[in-house]
N, C-alpha and C. Protein backbone atom coordinates (compact mmCIF):
# COMPACT_ATOMS: atom_id res chain seq x y z
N UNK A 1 0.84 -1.19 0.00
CA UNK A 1 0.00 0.00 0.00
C UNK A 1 0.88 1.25 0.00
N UNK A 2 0.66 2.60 -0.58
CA UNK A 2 1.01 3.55 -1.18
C UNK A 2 0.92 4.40 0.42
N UNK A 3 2.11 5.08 0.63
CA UNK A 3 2.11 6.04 1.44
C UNK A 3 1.02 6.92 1.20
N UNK A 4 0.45 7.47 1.45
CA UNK A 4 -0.78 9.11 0.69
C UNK A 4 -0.52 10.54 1.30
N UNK A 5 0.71 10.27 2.36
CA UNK A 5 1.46 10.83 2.87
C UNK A 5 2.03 12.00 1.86
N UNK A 6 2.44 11.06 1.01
CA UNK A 6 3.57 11.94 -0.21
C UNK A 6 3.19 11.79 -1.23
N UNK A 7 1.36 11.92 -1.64
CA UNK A 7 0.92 12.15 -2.61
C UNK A 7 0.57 13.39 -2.93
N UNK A 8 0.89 14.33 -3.62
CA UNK A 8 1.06 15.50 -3.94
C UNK A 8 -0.02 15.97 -3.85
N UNK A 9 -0.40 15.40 -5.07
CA UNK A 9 -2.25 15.46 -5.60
C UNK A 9 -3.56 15.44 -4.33
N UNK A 10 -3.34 14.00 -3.97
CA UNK A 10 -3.89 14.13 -2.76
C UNK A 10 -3.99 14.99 -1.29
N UNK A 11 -2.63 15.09 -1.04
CA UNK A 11 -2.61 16.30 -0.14
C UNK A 11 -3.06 17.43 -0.65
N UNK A 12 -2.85 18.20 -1.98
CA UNK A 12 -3.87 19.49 -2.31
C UNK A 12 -4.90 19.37 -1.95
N UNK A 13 -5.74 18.07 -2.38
CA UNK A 13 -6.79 17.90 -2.41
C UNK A 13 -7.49 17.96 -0.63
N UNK A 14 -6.99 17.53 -0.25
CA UNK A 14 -6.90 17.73 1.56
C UNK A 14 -6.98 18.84 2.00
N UNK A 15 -5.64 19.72 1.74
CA UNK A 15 -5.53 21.14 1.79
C UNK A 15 -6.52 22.18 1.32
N UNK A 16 -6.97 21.59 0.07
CA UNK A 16 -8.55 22.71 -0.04
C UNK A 16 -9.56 22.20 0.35
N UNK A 17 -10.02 21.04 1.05
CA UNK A 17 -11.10 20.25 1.93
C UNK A 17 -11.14 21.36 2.72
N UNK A 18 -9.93 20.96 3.69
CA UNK A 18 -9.53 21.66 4.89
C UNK A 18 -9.62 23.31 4.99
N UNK A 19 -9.48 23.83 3.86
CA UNK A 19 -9.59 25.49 3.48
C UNK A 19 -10.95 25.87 3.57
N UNK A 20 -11.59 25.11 2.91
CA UNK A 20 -13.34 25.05 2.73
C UNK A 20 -13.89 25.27 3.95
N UNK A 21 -13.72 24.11 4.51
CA UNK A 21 -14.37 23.79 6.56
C UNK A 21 -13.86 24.99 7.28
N UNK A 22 -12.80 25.28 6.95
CA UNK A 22 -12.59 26.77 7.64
C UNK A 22 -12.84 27.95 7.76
N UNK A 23 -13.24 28.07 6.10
CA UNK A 23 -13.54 29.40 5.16
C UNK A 23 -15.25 29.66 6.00
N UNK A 24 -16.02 28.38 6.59
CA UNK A 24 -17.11 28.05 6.73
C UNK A 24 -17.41 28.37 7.89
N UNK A 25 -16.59 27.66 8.69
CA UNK A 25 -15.81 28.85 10.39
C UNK A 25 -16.05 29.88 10.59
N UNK A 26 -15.68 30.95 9.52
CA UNK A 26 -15.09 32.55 9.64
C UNK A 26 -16.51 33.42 10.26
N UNK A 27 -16.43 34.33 10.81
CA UNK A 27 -18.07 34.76 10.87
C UNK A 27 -18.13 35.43 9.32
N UNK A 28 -19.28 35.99 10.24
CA UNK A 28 -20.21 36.48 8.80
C UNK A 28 -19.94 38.19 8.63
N UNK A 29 -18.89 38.82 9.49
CA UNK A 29 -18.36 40.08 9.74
C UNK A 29 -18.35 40.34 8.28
N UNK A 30 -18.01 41.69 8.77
CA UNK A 30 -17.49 42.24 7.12
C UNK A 30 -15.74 41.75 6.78
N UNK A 31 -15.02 41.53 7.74
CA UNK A 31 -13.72 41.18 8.37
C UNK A 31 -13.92 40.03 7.90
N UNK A 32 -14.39 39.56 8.67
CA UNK A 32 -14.57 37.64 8.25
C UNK A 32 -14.53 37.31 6.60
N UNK A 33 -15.44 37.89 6.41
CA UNK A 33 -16.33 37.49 4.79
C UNK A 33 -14.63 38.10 4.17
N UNK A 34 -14.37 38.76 4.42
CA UNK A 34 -13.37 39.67 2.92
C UNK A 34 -12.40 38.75 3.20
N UNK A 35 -12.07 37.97 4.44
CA UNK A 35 -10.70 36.78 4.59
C UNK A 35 -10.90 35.88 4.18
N UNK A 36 -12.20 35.35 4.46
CA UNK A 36 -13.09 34.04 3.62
C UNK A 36 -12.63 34.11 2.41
N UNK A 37 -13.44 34.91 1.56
CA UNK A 37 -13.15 34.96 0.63
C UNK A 37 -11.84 35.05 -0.27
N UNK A 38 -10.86 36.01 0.66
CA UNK A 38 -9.46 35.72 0.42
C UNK A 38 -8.90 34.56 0.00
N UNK A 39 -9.05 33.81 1.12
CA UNK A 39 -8.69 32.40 1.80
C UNK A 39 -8.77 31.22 0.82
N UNK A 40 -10.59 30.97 0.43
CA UNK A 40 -10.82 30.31 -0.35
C UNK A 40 -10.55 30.39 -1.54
N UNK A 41 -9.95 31.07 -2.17
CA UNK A 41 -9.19 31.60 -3.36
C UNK A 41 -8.03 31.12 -3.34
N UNK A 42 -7.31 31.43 -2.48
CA UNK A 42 -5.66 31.33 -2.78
C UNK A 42 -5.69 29.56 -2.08
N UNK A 43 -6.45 29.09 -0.87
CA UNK A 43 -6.60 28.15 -0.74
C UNK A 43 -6.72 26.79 -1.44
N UNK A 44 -7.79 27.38 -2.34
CA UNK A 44 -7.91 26.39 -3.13
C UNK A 44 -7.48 26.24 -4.94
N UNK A 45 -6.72 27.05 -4.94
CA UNK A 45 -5.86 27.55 -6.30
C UNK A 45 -5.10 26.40 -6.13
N UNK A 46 -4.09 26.03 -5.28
CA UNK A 46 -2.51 24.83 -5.47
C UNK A 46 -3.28 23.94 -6.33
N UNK A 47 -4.56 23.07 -5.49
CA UNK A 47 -5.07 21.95 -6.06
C UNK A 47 -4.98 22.49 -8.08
N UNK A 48 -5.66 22.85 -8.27
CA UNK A 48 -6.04 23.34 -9.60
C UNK A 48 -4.42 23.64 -10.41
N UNK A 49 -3.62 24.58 -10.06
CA UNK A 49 -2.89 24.93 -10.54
C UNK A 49 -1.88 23.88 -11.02
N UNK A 50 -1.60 22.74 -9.56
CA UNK A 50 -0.84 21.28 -9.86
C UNK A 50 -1.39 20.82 -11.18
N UNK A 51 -2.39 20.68 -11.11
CA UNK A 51 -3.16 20.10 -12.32
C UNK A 51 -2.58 20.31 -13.52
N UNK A 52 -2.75 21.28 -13.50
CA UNK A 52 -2.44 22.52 -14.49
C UNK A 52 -0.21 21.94 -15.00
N UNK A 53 0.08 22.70 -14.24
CA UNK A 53 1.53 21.90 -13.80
C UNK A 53 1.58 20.83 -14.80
N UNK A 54 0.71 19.88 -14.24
CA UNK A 54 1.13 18.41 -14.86
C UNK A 54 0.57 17.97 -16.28
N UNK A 55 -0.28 19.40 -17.05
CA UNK A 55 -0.50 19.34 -18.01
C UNK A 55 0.65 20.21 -18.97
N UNK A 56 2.13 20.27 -18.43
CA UNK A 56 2.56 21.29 -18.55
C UNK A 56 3.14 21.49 -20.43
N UNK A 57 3.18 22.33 -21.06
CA UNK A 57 3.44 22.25 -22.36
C UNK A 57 5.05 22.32 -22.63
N UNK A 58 6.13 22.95 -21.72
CA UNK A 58 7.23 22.61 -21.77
C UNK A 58 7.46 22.65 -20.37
N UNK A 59 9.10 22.79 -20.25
CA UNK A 59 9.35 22.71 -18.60
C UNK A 59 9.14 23.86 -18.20
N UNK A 60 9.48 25.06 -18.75
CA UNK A 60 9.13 26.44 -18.90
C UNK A 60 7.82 26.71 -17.85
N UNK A 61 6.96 26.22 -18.72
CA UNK A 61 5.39 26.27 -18.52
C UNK A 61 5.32 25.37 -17.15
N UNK A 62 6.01 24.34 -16.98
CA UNK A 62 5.75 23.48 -15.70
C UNK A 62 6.23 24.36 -14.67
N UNK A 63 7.17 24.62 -14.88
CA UNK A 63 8.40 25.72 -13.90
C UNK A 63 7.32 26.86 -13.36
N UNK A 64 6.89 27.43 -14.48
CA UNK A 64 5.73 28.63 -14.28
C UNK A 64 4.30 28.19 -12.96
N UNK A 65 4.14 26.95 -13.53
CA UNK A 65 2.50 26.65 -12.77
C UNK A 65 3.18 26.05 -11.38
N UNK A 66 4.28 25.68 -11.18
CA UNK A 66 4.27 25.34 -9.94
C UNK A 66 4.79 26.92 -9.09
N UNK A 67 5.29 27.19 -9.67
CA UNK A 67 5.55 28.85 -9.19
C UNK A 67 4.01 29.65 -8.91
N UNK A 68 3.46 29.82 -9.74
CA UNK A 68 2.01 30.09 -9.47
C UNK A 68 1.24 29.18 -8.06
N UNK A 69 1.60 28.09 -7.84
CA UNK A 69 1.27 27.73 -6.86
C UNK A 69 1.35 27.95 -5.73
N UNK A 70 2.89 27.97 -5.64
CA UNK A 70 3.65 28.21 -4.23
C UNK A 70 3.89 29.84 -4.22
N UNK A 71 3.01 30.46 -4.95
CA UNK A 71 2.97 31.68 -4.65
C UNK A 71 1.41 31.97 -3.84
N UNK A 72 0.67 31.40 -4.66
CA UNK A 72 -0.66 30.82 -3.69
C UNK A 72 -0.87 30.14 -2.15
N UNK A 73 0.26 29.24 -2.12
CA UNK A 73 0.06 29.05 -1.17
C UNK A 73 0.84 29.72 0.32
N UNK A 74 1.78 30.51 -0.10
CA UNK A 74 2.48 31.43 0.65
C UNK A 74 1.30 32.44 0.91
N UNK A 75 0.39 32.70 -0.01
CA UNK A 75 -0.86 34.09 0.23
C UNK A 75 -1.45 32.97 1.41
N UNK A 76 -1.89 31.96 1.44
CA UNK A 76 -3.00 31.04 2.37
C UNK A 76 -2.22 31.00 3.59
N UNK A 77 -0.41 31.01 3.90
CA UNK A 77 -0.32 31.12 4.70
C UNK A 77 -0.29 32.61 5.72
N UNK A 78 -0.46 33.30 5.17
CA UNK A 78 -0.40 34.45 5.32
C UNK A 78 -2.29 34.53 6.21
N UNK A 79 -2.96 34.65 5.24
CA UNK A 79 -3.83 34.26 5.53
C UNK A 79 -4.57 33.66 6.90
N UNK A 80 -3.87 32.64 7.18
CA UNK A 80 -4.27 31.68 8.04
C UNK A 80 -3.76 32.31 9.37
N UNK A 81 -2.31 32.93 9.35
CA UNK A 81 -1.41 33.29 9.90
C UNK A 81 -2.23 34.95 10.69
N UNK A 82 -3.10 35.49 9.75
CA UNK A 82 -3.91 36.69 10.04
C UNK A 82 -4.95 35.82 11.25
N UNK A 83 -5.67 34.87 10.78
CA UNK A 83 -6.98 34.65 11.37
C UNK A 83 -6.49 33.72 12.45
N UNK A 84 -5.39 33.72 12.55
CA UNK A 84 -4.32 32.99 14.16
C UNK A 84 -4.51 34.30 14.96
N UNK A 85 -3.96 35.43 14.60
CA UNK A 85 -3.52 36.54 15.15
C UNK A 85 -4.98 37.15 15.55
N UNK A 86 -5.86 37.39 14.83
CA UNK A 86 -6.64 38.71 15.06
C UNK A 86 -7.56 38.03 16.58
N UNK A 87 -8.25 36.56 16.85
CA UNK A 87 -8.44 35.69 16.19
C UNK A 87 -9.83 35.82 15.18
N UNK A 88 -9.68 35.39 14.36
CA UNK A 88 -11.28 35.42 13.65
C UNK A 88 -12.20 34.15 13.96
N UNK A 89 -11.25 32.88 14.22
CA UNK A 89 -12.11 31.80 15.49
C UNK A 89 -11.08 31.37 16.76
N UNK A 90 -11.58 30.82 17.16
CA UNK A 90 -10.77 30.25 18.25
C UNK A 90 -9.66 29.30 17.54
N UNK A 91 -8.16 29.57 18.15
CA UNK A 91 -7.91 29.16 17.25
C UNK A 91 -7.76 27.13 18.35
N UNK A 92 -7.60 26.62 17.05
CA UNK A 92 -7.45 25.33 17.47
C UNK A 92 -6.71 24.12 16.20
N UNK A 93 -6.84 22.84 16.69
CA UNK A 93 -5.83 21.45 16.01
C UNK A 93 -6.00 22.45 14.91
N UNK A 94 -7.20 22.15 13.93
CA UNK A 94 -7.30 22.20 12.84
C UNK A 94 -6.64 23.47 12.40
N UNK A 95 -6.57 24.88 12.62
CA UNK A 95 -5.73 25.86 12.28
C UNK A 95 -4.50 25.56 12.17
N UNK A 96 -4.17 24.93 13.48
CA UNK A 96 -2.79 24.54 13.45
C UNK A 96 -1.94 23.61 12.62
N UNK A 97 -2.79 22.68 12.24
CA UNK A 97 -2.42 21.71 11.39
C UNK A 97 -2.32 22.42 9.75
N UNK A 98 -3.48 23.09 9.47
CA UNK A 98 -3.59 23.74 8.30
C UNK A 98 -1.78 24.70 8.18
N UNK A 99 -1.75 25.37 9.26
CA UNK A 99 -0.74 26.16 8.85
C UNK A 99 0.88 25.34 8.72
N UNK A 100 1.05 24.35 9.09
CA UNK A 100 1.88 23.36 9.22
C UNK A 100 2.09 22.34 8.09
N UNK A 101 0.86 22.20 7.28
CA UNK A 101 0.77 21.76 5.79
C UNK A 101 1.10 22.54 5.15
N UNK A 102 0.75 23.72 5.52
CA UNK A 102 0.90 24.98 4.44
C UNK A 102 2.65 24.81 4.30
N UNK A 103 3.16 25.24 5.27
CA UNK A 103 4.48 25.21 5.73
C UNK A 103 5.21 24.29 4.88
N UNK A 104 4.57 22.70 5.19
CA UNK A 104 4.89 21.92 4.51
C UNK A 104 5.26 21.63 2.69
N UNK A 105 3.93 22.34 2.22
CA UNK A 105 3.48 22.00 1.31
C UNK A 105 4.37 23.43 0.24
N UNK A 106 4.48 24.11 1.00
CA UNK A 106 5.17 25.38 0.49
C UNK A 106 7.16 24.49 0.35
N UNK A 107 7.64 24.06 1.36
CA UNK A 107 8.70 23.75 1.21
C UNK A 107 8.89 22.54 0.23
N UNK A 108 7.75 21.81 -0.24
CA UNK A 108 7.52 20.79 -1.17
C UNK A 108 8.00 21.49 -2.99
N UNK A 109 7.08 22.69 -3.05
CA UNK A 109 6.88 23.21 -3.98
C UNK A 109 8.37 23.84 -4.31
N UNK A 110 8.88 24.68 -3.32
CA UNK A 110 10.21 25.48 -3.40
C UNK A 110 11.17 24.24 -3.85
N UNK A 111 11.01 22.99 -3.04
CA UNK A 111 12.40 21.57 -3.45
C UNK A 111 12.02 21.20 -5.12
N UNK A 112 10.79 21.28 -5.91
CA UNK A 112 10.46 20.40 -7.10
C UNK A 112 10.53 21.65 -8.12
N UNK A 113 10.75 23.18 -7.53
CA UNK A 113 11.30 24.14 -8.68
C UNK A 113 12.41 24.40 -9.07
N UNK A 114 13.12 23.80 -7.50
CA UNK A 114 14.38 23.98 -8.16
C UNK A 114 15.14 22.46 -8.44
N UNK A 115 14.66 21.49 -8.39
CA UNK A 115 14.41 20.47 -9.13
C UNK A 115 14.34 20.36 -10.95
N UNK A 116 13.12 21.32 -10.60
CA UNK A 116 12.60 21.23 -12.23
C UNK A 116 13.80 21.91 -12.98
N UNK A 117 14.35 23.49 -12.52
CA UNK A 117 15.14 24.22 -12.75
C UNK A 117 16.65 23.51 -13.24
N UNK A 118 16.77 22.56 -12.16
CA UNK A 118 18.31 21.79 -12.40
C UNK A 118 18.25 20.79 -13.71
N UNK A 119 17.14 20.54 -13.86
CA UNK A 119 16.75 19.75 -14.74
C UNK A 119 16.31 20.20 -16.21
N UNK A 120 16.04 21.37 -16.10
CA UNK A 120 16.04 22.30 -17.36
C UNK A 120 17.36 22.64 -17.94
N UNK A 121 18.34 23.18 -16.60
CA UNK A 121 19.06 23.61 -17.29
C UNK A 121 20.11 22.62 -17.78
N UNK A 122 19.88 21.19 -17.31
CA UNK A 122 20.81 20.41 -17.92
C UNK A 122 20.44 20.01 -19.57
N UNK A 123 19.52 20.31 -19.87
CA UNK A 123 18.96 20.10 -21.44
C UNK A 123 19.39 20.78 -21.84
C-alpha cells in the first residue's frame, strides 16, 4: 500500500477540503467574509494549478505553474497566519495543522522548482 502521505495530488486535495471547513468557520463580519473569501481563493488555487503543472506544455510552462502555486500558497499562509492573530475563530488542532501543511506543502513546492530548474538547465 502507497504512502498518501507523499501524494502530492492528494494532499492538495486535503488542503482545499480543509480550506473550505474553515472558510465556513469565519463569521459572517465584514472582516470575516473579505478573509473568507481571500482564503478560499488562494486556498484552493494549489489543487487546480498542480493540475495545471502536470498538463505542462514545456518545462518552462511546468516551472511557471508550480511557481504560481507556491505563490498561492504562501498568500493562504499568510492568511491563516492573520486569522491565528486577530483571532477570527478560536484558534485550534485544525488551524494549526492547516498552517503546518501549508508550511509543509510550500517547502515541497520550493524543493520540485528547483528540481525542475536543475533539470532544465541540464537540457
Amino acid at each position: 500500500m502507497t504512502d498518501r502521505k507523499y501524494d502530492l495530488e492528494e494532499r492538495l486535495l486535503n488542503f482545499s477540503t480543509d480550506i473550505i471547513f474553515l472558510v465556513e468557520r469565519l463569521p459572517s463580519s465584514r472582516t470575516g467574509m473579505h478573509v473568507a473569501s481571500q482564503l478560499l481563493r488562494s486556498g484552493t488555487a494549489p489543487y487546480s494549478n498542480h493540475a495545471e503543472a502536470q498538463g505542462a506544455e514545456s518545462p518552462s510552462d511546468f516551472i511557471h505553474k508550480l511557481r504560481v502555486s507556491l505563490k498561492e500558497l504562501r498568500e493562504t499562509e499568510r492568511w491563516l497566519r492573520l486569522i491565528a492573530r486577530v483571532p477570527l475563530i478560536t484558534p485550534g488542532a485544525r488551524l494549526a495543522n492547516l498552517l503546518r501543511e501549508a508550511d509543509e506543502l510550500i517547502r515541497i513546492f520550493v524543493a520540485s522548482i528547483r528540481t525542475a530548474e536543475r533539470n532544465r538547465a541540464k537540457s
